[in-house]
Protein backbone atom coordinates (compact mmCIF):
# COMPACT_ATOMS: atom_id res chain seq x y z
CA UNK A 1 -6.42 1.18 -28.30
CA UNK A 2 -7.83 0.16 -24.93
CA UNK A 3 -11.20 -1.54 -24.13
CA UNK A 4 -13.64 0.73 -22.40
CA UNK A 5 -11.72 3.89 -22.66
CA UNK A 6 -12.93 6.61 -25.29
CA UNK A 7 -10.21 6.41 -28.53
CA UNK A 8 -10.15 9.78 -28.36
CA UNK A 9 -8.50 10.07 -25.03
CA UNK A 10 -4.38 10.14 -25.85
CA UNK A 11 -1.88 8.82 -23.13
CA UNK A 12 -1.06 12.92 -22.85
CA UNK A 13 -4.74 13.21 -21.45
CA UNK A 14 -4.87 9.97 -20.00
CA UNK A 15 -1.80 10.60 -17.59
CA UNK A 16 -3.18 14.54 -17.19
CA UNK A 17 -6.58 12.87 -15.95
CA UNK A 18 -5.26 10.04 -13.72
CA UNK A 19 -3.11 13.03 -12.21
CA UNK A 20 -5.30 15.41 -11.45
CA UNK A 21 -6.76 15.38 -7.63
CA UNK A 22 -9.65 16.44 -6.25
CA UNK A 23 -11.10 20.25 -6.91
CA UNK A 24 -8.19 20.52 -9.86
CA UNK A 25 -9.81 22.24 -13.19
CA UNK A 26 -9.70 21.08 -16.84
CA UNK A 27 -10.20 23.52 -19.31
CA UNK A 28 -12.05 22.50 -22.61
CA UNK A 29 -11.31 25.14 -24.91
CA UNK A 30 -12.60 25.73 -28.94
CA UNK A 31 -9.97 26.72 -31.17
CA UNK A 32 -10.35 30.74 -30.90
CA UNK A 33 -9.23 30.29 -26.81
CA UNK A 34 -5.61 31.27 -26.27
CA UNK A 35 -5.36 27.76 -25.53
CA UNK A 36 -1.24 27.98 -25.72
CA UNK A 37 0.07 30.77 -23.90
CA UNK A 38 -2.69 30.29 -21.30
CA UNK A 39 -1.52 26.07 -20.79
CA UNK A 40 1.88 27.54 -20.43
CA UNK A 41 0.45 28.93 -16.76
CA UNK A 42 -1.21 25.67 -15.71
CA UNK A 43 -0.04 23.26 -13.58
CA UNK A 44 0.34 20.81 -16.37
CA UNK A 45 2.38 24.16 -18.40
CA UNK A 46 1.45 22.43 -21.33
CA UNK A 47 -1.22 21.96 -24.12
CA UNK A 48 -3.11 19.33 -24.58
CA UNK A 49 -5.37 18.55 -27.87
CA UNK A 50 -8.19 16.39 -28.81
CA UNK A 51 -8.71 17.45 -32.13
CA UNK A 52 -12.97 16.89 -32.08
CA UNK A 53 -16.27 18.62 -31.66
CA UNK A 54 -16.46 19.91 -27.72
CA UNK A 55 -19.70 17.63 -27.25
CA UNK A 56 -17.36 14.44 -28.23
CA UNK A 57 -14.50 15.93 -26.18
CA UNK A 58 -16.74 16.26 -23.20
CA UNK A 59 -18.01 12.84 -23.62
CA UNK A 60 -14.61 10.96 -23.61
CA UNK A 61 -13.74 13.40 -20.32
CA UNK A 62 -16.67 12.84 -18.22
CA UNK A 63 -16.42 9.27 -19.32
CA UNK A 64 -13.51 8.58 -16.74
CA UNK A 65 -14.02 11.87 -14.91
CA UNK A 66 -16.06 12.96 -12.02
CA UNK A 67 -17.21 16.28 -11.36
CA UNK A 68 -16.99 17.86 -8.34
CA UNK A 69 -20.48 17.69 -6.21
CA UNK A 70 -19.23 19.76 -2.96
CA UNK A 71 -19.63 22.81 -5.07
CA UNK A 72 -21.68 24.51 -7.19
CA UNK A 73 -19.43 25.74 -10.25
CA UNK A 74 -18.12 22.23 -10.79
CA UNK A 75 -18.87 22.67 -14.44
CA UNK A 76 -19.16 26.06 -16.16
CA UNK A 77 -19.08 27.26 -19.68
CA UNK A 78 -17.97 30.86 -20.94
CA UNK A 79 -20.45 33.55 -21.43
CA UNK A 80 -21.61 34.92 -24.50
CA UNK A 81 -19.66 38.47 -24.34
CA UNK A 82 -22.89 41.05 -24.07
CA UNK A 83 -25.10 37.97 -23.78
CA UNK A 84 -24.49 35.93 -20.68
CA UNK A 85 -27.70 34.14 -20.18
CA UNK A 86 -27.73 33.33 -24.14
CA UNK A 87 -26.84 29.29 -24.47
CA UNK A 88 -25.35 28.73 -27.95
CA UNK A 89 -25.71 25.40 -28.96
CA UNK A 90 -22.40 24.19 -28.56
CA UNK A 91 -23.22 24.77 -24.71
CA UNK A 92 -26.53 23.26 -25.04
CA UNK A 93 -24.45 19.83 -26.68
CA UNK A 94 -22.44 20.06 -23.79
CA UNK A 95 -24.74 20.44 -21.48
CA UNK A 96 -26.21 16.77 -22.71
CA UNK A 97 -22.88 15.33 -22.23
CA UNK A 98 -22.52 16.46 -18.54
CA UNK A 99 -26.35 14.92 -18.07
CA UNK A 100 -25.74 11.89 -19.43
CA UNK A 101 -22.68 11.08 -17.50
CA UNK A 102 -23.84 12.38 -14.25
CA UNK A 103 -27.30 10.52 -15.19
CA UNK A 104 -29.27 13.24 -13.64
CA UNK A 105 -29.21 17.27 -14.11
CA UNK A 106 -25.75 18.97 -13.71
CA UNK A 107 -26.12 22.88 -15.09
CA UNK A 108 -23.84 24.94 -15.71
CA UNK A 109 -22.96 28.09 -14.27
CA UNK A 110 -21.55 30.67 -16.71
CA UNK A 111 -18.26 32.47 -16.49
CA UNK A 112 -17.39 36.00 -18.13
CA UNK A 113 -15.28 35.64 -20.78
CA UNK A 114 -12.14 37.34 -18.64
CA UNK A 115 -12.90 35.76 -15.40
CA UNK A 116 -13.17 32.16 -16.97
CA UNK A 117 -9.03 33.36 -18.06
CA UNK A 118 -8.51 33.83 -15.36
CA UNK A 119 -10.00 29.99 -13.68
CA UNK A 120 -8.45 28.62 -16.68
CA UNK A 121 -4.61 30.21 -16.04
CA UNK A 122 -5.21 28.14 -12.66
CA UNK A 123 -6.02 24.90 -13.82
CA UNK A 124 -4.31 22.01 -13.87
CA UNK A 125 -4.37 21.68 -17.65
CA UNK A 126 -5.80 22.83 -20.81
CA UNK A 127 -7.36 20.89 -23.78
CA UNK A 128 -7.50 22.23 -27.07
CA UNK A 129 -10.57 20.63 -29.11
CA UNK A 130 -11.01 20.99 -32.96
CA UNK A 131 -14.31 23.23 -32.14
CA UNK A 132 -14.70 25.80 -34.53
CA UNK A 133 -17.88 27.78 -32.96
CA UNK A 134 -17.45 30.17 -30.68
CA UNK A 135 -18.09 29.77 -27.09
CA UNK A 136 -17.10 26.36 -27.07
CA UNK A 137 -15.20 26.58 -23.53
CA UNK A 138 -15.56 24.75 -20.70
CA UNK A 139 -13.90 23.98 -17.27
CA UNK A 140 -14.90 21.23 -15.07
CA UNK A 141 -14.15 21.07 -11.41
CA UNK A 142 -12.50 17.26 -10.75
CA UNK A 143 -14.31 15.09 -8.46
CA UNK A 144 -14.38 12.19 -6.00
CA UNK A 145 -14.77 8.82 -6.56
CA UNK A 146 -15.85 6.97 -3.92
CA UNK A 147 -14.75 3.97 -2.26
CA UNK A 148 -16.07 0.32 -2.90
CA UNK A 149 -18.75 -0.56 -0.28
CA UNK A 150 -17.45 -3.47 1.34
């Protein structure tokens, strides 16, 4: 255990996170995504887990992780197949996460279910959650943090 760092980030995710560079994806996937072979084509080229709701996944992320603001798809989820505007409420429990760590408004953009594959085969890594509804996948774009004003 660490003070001030979520317990359920592992030193796996921890060293993924502190690794990863500017405009580098991280996939947050349920347990239905082809979470495996799919890592295997990351830059990481290997799984991660979290075993944990995708809401409490999110939270430990975007506690030490900032999203992207030079573009617009910094955080996306994966569309309902047939359904894309549809916002199950796995997304919607999400979507409070990303809020509440940005501390304003951050929406999503969705992602077909093939095209956000495709994002995720490009990532730097993958993290497997213990999310058992569907539609619980998510990539966020990595960020900047600024430096200290002097």
């Amino acid at each position: 255990m660490l003070k001030g760092i979520n317990p359920l980030l592992n030193a796996d995710v921890l060293q993924a996170l502190r690794a990863m560079g500017h405009g580098d994806d991280l996939i947050i996937a349920d347990t239905n995504f082809p979470s495996d072979s799919v890592a295997k084509q990351t830059v990481l080229g290997k799984l991660l887990r979290i075993d944990a709701p995708a809401a409490e996944v999110a939270k430990a992320v975007l506690s030490l992780y900032p999203l992207d603001s030079f573009v617009n798809d910094a955080a996306a989820r994966m569309e309902i197949v047939g359904k894309p505007s549809e916002i199950p409420p796995v997304q919607k429990e999400v979507q409070k996460e990303i809020d509440a760590a940005e501390g304003k408004a951050w929406p999503m953009i969705s992602i077909e279910r093939y095209a956000f594959y495709e994002r995720a085969k490009k990532a730097y890594c993958v993290i497997q959650t213990g999310e058992r509804r569907f539609y619980g996948c998510f990539a966020f774009r990595k960020g900047v943090i600024p430096p200290d004003a002097e």
